[in-house]
Protein backbone atom coordinates (compact mmCIF):
# COMPACT_ATOMS: atom_id res chain seq x y z
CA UNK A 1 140.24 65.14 72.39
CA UNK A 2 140.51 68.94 72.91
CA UNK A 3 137.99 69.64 69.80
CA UNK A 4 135.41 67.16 71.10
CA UNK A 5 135.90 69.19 74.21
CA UNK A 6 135.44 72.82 71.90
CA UNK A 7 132.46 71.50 70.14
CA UNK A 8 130.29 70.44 73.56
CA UNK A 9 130.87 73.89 74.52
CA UNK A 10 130.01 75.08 71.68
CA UNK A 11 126.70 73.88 70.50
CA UNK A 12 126.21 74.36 74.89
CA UNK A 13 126.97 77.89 74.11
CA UNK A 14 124.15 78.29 70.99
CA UNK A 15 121.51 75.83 72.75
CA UNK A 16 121.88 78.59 75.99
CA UNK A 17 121.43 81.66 73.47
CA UNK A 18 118.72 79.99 71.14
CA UNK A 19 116.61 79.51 73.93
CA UNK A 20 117.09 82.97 75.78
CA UNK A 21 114.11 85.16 75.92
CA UNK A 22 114.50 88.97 75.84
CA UNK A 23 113.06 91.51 78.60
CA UNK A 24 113.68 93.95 80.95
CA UNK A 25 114.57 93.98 84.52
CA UNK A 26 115.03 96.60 87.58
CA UNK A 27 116.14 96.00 91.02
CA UNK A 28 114.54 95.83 94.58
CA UNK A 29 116.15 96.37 98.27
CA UNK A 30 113.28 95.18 100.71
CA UNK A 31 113.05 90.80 100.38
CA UNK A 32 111.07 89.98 102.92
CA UNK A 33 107.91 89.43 103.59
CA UNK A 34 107.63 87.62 99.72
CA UNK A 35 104.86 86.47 97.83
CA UNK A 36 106.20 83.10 97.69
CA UNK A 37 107.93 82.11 100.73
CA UNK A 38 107.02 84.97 103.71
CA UNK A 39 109.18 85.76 106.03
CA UNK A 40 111.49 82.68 105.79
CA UNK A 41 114.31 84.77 103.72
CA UNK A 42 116.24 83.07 100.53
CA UNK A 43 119.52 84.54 100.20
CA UNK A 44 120.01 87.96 98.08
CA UNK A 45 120.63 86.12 94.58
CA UNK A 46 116.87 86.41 94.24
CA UNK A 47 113.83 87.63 91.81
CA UNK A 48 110.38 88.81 91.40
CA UNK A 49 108.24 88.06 88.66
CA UNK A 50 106.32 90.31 86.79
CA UNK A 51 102.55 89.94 86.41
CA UNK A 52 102.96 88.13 82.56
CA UNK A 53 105.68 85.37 84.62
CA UNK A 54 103.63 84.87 87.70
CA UNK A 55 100.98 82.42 87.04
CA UNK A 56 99.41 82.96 90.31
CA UNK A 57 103.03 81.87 92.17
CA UNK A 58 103.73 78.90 89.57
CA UNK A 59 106.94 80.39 88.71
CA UNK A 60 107.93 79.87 92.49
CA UNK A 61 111.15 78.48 92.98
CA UNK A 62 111.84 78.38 89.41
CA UNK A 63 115.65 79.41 88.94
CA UNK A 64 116.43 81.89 85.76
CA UNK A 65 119.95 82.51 84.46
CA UNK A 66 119.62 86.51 83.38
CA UNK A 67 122.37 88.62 81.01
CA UNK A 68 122.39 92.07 80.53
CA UNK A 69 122.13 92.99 76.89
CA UNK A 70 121.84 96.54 76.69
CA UNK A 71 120.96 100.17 78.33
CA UNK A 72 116.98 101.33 77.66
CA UNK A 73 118.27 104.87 79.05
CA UNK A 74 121.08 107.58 78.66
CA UNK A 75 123.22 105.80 80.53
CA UNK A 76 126.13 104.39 78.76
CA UNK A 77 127.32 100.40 78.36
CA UNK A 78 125.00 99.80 81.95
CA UNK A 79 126.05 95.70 81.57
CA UNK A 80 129.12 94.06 82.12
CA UNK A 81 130.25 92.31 79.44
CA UNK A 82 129.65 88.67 79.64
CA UNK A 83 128.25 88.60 82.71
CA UNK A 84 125.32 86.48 83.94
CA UNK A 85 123.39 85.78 87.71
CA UNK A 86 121.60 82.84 88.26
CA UNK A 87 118.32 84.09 90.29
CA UNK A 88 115.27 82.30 92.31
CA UNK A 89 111.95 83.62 91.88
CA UNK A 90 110.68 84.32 95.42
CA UNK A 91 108.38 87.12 95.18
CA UNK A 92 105.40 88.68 92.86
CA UNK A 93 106.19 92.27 91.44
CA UNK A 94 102.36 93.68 90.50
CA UNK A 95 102.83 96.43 87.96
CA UNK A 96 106.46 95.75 87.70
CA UNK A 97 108.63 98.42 85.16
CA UNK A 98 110.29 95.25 83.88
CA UNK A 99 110.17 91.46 83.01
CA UNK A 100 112.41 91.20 86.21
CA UNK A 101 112.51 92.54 89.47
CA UNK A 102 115.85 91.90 90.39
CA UNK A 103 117.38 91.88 93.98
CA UNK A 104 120.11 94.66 94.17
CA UNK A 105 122.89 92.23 94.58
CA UNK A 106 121.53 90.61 91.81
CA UNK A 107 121.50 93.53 89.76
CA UNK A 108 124.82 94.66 90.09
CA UNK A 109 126.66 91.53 89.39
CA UNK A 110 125.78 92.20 86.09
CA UNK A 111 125.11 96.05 85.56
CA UNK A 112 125.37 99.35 86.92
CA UNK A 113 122.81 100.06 89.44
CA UNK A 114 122.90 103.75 88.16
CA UNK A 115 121.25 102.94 85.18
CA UNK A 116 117.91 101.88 87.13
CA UNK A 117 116.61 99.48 84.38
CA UNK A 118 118.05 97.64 81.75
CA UNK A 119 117.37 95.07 78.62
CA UNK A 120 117.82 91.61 79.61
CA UNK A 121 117.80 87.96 77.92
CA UNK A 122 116.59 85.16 80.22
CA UNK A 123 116.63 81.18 80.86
């Protein structure tokens, strides 16, 4: 019984990272007004898209699982290891530094804030 149990959570485990898509992300402090829901305010495990995600507010609503992957500056082992945040897109980021605009809480669930931007996979 407890290897049926090990291999569900296993071939879980590769579908998840098969399927992750690699990017960037940086983090916000100001979440409302937003692009997708105005003043009405969504909690602090939020998101913006990037102009390549946003589809002109398609991607609305649409809940990502993110996990830091790695530093793309000087400063040293930014993620924490294993660590993922499940995020709702609620905003638009035009001309956005990453894939991601992530809300500070958000951020730092899984990485230092100190490191400002960092590499990310997605689902």
């Amino acid at each position: 019984m407890k290897s049926i149990f090990f291999i569900i959570f296993l071939v879980s485990s590769l579908v998840s990272m098969a399927i992750a898509i690699p990017g960037t992300a940086t983090f916000y402090q100001l979440y409302t007004p937003s692009a997708c829901y105005g003043s009405n305010p969504e909690g602090v495990m939020i998101a913006a898209a990037s102009d390549p995600l946003w589809d002109g507010g398609a991607i609305c609503g649409k809940m990502f699982t993110i996990k830091c992957t790695g530093a793309t500056n000087t400063v040293p082992h930014p993620c924490y290891d294993g660590k993922t945040v499940t995020v709702k897109i609620v905003d638009h980021c035009p001309g956005c530094g990453g894939t991601l605009d992530l809300s500070k809480e958000a951020f730092e669930s899984i990485a230092n804030p100190v490191a400002g931007v960092i590499k990310i996979e997605y689902w």
